[in-house]
C-alpha atoms as a PDB file:
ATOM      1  CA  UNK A   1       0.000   0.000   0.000  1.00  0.00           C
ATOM      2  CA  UNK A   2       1.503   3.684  -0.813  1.00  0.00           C
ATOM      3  CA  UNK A   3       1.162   6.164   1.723  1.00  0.00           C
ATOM      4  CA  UNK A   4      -0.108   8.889   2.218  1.00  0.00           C
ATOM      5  CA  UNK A   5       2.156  12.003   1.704  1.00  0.00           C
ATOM      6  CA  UNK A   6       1.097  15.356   2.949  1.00  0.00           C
ATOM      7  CA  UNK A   7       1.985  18.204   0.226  1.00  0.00           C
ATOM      8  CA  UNK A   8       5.176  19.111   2.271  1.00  0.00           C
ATOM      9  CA  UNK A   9       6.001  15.531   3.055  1.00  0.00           C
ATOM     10  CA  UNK A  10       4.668  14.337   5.945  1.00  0.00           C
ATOM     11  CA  UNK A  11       3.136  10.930   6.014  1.00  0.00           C
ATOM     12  CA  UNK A  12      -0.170  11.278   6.886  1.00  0.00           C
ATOM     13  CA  UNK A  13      -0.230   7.402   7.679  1.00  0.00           C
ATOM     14  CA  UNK A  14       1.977   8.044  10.392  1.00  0.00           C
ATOM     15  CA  UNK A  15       0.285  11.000  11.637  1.00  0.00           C
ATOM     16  CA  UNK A  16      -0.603  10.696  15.324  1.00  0.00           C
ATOM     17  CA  UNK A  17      -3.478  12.819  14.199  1.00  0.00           C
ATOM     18  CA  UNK A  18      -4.945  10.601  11.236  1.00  0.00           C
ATOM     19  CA  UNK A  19      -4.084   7.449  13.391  1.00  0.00           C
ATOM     20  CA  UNK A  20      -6.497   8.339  16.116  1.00  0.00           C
ATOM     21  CA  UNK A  21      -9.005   9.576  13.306  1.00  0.00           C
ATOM     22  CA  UNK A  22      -9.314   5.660  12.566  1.00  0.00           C
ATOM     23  CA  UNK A  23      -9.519   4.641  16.067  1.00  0.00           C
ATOM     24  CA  UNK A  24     -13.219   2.401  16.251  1.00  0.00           C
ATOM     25  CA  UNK A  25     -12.671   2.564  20.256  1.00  0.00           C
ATOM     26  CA  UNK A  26     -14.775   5.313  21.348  1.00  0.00           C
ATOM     27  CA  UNK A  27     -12.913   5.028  24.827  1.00  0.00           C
ATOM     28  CA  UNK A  28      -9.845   4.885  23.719  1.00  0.00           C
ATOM     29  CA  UNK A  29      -9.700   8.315  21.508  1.00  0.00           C
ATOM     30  CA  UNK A  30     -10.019  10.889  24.160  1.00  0.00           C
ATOM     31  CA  UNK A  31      -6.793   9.236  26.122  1.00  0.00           C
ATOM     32  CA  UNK A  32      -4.703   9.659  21.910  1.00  0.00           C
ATOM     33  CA  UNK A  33      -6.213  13.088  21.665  1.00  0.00           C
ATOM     34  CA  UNK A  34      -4.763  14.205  24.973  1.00  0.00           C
ATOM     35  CA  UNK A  35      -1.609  12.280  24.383  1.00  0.00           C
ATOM     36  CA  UNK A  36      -1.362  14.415  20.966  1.00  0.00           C
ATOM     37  CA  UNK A  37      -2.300  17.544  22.171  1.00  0.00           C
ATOM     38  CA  UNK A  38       0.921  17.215  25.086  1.00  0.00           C
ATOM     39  CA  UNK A  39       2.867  16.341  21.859  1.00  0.00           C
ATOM     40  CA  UNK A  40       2.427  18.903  19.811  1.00  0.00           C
ATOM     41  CA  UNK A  41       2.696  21.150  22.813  1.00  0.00           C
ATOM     42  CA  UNK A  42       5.747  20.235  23.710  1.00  0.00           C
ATOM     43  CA  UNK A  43       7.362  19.329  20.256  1.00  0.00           C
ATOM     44  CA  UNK A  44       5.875  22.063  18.046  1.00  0.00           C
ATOM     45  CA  UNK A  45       4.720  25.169  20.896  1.00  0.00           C
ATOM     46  CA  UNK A  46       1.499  24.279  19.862  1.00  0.00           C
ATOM     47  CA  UNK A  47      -1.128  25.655  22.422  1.00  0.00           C
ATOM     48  CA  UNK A  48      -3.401  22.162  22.232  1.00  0.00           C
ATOM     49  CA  UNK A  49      -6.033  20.670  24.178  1.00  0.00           C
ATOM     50  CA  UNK A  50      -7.514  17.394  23.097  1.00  0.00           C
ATOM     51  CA  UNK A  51     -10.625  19.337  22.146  1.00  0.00           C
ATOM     52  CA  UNK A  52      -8.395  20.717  19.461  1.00  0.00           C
ATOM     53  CA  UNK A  53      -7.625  17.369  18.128  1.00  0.00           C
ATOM     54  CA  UNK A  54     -10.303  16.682  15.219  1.00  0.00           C
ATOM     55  CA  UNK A  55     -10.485  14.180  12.961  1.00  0.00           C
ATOM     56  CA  UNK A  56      -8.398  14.312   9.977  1.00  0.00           C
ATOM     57  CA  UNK A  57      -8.122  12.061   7.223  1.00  0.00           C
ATOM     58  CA  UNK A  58      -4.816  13.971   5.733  1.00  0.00           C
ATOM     59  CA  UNK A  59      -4.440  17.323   3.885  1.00  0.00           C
ATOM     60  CA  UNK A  60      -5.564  16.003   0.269  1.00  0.00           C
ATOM     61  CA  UNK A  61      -8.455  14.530   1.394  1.00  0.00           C
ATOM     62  CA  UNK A  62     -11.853  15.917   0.278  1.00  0.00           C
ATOM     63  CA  UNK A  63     -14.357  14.767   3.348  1.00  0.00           C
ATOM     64  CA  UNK A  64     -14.010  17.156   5.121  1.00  0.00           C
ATOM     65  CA  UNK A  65     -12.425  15.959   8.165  1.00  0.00           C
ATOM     66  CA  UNK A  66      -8.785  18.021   8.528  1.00  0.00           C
ATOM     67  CA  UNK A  67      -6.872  19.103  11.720  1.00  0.00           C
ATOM     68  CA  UNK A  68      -7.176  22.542  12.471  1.00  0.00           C
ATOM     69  CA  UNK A  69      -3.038  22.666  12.203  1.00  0.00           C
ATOM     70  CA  UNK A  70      -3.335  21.219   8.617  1.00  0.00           C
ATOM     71  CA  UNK A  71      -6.490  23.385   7.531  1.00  0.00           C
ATOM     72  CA  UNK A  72      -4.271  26.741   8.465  1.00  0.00           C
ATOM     73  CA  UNK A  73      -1.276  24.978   7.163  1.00  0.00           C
ATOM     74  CA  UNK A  74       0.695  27.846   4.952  1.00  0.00           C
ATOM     75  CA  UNK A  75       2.268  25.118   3.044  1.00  0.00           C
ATOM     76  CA  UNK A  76      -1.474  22.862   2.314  1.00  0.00           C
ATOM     77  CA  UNK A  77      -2.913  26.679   1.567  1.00  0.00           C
ATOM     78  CA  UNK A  78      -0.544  27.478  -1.013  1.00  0.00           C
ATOM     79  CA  UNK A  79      -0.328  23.792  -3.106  1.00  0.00           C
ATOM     80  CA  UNK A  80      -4.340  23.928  -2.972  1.00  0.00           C
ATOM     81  CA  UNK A  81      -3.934  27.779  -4.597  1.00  0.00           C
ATOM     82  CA  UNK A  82      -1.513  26.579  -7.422  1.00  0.00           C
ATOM     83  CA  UNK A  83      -3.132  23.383  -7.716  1.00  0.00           C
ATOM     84  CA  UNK A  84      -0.235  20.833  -7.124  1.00  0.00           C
ATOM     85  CA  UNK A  85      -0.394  17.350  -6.277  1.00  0.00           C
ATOM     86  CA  UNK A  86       3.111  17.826  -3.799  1.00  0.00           C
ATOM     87  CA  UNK A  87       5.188  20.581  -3.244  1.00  0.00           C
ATOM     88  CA  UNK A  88       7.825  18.315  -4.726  1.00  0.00           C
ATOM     89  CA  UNK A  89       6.175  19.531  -7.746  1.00  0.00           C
ATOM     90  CA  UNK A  90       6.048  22.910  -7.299  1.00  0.00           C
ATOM     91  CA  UNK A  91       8.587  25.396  -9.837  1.00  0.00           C
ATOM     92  CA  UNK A  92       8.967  27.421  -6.619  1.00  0.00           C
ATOM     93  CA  UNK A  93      10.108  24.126  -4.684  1.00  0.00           C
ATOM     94  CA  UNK A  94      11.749  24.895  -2.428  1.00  0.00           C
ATOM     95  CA  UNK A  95      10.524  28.005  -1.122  1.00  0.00           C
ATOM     96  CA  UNK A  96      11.318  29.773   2.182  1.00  0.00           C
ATOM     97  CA  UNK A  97       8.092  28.352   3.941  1.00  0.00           C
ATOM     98  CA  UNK A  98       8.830  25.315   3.079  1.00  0.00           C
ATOM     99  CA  UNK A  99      12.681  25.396   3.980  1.00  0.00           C
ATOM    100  CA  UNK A 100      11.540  26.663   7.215  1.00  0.00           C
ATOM    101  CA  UNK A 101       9.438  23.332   7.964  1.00  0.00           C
ATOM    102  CA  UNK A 102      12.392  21.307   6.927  1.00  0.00           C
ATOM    103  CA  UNK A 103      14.442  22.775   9.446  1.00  0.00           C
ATOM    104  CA  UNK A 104      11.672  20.865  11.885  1.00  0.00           C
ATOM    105  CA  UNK A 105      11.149  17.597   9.928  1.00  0.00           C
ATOM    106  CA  UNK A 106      14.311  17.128   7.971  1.00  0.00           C
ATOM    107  CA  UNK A 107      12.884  13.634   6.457  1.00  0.00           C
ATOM    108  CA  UNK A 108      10.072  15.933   5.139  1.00  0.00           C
ATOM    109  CA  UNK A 109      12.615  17.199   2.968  1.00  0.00           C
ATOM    110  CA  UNK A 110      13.803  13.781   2.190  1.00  0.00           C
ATOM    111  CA  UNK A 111      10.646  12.539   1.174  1.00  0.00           C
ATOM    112  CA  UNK A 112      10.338  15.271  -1.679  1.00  0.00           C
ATOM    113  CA  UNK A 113      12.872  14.902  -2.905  1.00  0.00           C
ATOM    114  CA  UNK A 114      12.401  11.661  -3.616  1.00  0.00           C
ATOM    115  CA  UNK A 115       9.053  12.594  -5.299  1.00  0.00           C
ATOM    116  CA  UNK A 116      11.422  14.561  -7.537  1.00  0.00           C
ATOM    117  CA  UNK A 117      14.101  12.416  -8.510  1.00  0.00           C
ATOM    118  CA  UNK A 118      10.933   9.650  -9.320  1.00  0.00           C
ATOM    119  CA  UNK A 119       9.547  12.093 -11.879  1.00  0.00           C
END
């Protein structure tokens, strides 16, 4: 099965986030969403509670379910705009947003890259 890569190269499959979207146990979601919310807290300087984790079933999807983080997302709000399926794609690739997130998630970079070299 392929996964699911974000437009800046996340895996969405991975995602903490998307994972706890596909949770079936009702009682065990609120104990991921606070464990996420402490994560991205801490990791990110995210101001989360687990209220603020919503379903999300990754930044290309269409239904409608996205994370608040990934609906304000500079990065997801500029590919939608110039209609790409990656930044990987992108003639601006990469731009200074986008070499800003790779200085947090280096393998982000990595994974476009790939995407590149593959095309």
């Amino acid at each position: 099965m392929e996964s699911m890569i974000a437009y800046c190269g996340l895996i969405c499959d991975t995602c903490p986030i998307h994972i706890a979207t596909l949770e079936n146990d009702h009682a065990v979601k609120p104990t991921l969403r606070e464990s996420i919310a402490e994560i991205c807290s801490r990791q990110y300087g995210m101001d989360l509670t687990s209220e603020d984790i919503t379903d999300c079933d990754g930044c290309k999807s269409g239904s409608g379910k996205l994370f608040s983080g990934c609906m304000n997302c500079e990065i997801r709000k500029c590919a939608v705009l110039k209609n790409v399926n990656s930044c990987a794609f992108c003639a601006d690739y990469a731009c200074k947003i986008l070499q800003n997130f790779f200085l947090v998630d280096a393998e982000a970079r990595e994974r476009l890259e790939k995407l590149r070299n593959e095309n």
